[in-house]
N, C-alpha and C. Protein backbone atom coordinates (compact mmCIF):
# COMPACT_ATOMS: atom_id res chain seq x y z
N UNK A 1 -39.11 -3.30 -32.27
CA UNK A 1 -39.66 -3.58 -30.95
C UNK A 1 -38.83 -4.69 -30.29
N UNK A 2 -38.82 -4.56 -29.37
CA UNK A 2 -38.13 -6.00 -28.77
C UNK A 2 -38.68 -6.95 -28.40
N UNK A 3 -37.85 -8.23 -28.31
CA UNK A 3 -38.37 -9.07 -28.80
C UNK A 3 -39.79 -9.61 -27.61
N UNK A 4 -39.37 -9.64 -26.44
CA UNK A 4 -40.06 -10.08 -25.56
C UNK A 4 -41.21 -9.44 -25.63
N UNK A 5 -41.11 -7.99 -25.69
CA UNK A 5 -42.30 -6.98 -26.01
C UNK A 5 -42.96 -7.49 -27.21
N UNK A 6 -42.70 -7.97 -28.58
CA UNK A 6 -43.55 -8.59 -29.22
C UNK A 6 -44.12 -10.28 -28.59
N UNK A 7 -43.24 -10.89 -28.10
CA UNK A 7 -43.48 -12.16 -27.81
C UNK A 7 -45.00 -11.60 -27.02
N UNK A 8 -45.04 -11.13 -25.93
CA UNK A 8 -46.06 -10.81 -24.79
C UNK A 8 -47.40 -10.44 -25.53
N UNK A 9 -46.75 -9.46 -26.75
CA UNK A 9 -48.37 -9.36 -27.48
C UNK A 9 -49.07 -9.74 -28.33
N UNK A 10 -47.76 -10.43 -29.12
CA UNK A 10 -48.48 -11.76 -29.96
C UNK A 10 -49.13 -12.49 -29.36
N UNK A 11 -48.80 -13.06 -27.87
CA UNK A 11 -49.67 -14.09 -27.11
C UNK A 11 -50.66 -13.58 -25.79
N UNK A 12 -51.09 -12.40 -26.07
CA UNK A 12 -51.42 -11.61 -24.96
C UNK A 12 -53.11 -12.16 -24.82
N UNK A 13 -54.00 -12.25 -25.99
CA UNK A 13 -54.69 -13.20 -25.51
C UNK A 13 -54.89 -14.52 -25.19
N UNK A 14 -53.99 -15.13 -25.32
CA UNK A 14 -53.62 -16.52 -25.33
C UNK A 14 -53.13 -16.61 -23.73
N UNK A 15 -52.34 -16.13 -23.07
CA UNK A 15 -51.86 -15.80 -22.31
C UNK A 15 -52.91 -15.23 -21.07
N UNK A 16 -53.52 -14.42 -21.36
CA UNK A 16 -54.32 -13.92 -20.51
C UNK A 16 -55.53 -14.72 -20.15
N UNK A 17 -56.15 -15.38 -21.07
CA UNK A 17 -56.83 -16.76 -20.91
C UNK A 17 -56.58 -17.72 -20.05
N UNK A 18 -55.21 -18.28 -20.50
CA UNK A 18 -54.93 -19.29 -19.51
C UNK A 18 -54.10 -18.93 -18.18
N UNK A 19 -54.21 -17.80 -18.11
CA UNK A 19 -53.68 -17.44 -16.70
C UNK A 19 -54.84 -17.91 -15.65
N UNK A 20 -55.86 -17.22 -16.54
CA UNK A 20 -57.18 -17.34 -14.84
C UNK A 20 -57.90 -18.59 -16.04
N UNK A 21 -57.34 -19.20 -16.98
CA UNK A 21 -58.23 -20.69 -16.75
C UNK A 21 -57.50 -21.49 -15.37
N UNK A 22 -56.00 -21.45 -15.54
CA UNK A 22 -55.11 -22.56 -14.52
C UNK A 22 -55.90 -22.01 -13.12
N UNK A 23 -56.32 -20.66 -12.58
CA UNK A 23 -56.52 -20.17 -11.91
C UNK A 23 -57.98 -20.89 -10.92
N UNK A 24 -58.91 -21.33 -12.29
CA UNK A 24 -60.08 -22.14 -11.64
C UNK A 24 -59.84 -23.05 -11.85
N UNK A 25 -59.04 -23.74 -12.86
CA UNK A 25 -58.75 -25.23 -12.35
C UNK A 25 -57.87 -26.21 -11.68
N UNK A 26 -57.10 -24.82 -11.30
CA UNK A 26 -55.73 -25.71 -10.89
C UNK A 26 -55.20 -25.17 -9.10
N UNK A 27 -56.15 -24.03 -8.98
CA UNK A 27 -56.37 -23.08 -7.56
C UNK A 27 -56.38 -23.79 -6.46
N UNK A 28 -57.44 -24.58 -6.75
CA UNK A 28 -57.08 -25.47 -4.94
C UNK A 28 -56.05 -26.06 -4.67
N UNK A 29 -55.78 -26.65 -5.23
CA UNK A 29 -54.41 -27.89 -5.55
C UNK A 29 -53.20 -26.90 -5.68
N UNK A 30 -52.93 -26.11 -6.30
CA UNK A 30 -51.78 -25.33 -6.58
C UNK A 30 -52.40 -23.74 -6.75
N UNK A 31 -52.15 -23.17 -5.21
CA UNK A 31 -52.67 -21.96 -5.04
C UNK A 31 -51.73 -20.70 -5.42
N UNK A 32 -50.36 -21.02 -5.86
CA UNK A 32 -49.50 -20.60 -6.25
C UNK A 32 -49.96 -19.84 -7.51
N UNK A 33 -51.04 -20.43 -8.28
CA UNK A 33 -51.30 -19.84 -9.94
C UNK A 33 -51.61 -18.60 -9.47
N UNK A 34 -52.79 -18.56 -8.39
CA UNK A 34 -52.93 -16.96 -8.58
C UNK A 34 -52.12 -15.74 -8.58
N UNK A 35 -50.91 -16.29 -7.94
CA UNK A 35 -50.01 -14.88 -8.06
C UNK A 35 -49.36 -14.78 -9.17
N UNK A 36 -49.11 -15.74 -9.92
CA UNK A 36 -48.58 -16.60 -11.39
C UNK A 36 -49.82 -15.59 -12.12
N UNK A 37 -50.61 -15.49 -11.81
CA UNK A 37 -52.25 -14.83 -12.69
C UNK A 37 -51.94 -12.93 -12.18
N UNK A 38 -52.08 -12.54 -11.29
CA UNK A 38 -51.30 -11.24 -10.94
C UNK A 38 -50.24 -10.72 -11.38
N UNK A 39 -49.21 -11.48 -11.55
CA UNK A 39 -47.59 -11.45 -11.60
C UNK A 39 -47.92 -10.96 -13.41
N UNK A 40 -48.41 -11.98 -14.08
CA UNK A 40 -48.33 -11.64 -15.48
C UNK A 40 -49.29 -10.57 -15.41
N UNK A 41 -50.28 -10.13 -14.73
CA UNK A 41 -50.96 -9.13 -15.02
C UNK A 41 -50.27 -7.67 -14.79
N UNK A 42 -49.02 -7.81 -14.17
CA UNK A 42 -48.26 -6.66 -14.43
C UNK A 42 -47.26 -6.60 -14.94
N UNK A 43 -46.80 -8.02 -15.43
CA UNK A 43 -45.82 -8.53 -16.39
C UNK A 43 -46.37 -7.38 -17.98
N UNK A 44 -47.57 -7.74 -18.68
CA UNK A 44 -48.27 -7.06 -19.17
C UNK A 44 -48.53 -5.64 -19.38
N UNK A 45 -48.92 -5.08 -17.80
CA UNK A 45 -48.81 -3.89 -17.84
C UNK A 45 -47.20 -3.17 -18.34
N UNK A 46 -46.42 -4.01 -17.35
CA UNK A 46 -45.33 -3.25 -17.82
C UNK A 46 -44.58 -3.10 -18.89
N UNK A 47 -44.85 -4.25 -19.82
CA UNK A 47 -44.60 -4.11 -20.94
C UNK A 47 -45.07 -3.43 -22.05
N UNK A 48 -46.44 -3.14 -21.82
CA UNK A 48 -47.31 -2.16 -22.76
C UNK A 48 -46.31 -0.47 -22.43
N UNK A 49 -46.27 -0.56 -21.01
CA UNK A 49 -45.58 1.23 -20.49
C UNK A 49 -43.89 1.17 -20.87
N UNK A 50 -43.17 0.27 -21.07
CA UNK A 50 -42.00 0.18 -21.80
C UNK A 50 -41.36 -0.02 -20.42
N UNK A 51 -41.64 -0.69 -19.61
CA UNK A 51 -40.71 -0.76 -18.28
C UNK A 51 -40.12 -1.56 -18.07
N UNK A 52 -38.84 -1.89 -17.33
CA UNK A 52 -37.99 -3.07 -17.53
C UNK A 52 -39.00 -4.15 -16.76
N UNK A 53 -38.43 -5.30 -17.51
CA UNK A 53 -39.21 -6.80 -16.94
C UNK A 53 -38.61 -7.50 -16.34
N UNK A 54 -37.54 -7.47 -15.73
CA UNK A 54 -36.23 -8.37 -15.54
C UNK A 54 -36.72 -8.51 -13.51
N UNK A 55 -37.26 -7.83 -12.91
CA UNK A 55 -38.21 -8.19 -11.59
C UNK A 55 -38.93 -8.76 -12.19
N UNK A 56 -39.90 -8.73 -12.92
CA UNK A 56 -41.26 -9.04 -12.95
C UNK A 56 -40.91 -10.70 -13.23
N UNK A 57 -40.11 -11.20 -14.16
CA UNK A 57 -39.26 -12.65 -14.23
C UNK A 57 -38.83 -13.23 -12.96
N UNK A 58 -38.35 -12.30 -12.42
CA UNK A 58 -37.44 -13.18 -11.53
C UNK A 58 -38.56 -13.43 -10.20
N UNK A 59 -39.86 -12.46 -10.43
CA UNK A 59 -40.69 -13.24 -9.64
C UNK A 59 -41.48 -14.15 -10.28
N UNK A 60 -41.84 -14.13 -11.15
CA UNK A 60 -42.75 -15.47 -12.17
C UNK A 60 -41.43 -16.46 -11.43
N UNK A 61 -40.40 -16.47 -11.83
CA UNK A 61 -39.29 -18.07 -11.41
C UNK A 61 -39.32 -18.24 -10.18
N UNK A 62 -39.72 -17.30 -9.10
CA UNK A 62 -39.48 -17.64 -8.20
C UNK A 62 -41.01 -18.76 -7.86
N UNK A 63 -41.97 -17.82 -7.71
CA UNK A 63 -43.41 -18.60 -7.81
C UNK A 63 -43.71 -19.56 -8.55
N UNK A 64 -42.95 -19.77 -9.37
CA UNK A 64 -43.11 -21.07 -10.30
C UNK A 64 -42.28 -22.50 -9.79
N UNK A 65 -41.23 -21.37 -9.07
CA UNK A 65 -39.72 -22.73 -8.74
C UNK A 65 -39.11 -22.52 -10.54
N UNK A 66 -38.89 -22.14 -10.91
CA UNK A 66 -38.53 -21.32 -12.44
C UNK A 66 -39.24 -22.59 -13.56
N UNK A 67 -40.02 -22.49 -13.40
CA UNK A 67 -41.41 -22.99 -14.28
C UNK A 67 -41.72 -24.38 -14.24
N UNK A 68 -41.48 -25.11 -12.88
CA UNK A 68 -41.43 -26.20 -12.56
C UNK A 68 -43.24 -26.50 -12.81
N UNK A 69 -43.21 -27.77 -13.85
CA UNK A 69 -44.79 -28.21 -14.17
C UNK A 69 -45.01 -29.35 -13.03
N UNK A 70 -45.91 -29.64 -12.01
CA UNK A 70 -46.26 -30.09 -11.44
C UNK A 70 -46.93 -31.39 -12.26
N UNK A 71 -46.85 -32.49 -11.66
CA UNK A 71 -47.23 -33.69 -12.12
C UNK A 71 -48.86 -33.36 -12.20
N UNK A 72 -49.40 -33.15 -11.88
CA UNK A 72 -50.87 -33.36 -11.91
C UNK A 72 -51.76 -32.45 -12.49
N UNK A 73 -51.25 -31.47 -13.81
CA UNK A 73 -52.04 -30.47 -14.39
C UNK A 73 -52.01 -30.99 -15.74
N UNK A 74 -52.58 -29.85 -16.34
CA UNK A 74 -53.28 -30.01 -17.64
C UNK A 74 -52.89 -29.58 -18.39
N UNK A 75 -53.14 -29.39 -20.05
CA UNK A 75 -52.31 -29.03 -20.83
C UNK A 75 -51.63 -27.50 -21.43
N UNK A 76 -53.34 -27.12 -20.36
CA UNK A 76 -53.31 -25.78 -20.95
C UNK A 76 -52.02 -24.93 -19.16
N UNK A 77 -52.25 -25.62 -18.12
CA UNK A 77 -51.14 -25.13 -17.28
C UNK A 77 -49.90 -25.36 -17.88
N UNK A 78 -49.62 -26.24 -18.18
CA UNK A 78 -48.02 -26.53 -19.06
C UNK A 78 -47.84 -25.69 -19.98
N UNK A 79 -48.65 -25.05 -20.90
CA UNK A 79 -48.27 -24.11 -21.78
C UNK A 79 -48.69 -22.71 -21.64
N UNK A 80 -49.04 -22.62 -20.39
CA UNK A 80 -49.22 -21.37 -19.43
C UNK A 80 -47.18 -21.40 -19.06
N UNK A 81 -47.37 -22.10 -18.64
CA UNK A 81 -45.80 -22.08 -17.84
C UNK A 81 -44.74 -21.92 -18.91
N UNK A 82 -44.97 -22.78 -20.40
CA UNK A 82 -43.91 -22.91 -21.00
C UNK A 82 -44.04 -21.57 -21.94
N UNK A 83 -45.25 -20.72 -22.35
CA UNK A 83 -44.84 -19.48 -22.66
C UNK A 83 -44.49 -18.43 -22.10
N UNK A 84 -44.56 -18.51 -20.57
CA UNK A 84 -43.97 -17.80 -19.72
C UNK A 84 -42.71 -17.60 -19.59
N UNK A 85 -41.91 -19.11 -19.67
CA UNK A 85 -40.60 -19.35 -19.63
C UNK A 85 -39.86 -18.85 -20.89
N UNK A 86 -40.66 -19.01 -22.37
CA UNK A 86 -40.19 -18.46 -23.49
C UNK A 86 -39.88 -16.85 -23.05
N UNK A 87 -40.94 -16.33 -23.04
CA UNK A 87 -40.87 -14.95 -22.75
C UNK A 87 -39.96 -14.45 -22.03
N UNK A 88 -39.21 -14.97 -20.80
CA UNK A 88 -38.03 -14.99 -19.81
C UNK A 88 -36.99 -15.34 -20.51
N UNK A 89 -36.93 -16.22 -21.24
CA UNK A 89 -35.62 -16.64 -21.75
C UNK A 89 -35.24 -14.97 -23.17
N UNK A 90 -36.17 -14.43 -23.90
CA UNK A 90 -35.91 -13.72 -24.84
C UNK A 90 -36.01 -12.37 -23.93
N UNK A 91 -36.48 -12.39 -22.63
CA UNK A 91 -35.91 -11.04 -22.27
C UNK A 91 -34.66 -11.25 -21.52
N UNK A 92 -33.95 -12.24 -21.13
CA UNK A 92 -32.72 -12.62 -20.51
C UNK A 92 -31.92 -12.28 -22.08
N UNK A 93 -32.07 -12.77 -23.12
CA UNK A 93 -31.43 -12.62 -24.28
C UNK A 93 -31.38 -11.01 -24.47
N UNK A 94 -31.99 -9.70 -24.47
CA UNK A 94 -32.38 -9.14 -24.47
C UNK A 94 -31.09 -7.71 -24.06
């Protein structure tokens, strides 16, 4: 399997959690998560259907500013962002 395709489903509940936790806690202030919360939700899909991911990245970086952590979040947004960025970097490897 490749690798990103395992990365995504090893952490797929982990991942899917803190998409729409950042989503209620981090929404007003940084309304940006929700598409960050969408974006992986077809990040996901498309990886379950075997479809290339290499859009679906380059919009997570764009909406992110390519996974720029904002001073004022929490721990679980930072590692929302930083397994996101893993996942991008092993399908860029890819």
């Amino acid at each position: 399997m490749n690798p990103v395709k395992t990365y995504l489903a090893d952490h797929a509940d982990r991942l899917d959690f803190y998409t729409q936790a950042i989503t209620n806690a981090h929404g007003a202030h940084h309304p940006e998560v929700f598409a960050v919360r969408d974006q992986y939700i077809q990040l996901r899909a498309d990886s379950a259907n075997d479809r290339q991911l290499t859009d679906n990245f380059a919009q997570l970086r764009a909406t992110t500013h390519d996974y720029a952590i904002p001073n004022d979040v929490c721990p679980v947004f930072k590692a929302t962002y930083h397994m996101l960025a893993k996942a991008d970097a092993l399908n860029a490897q890819a």
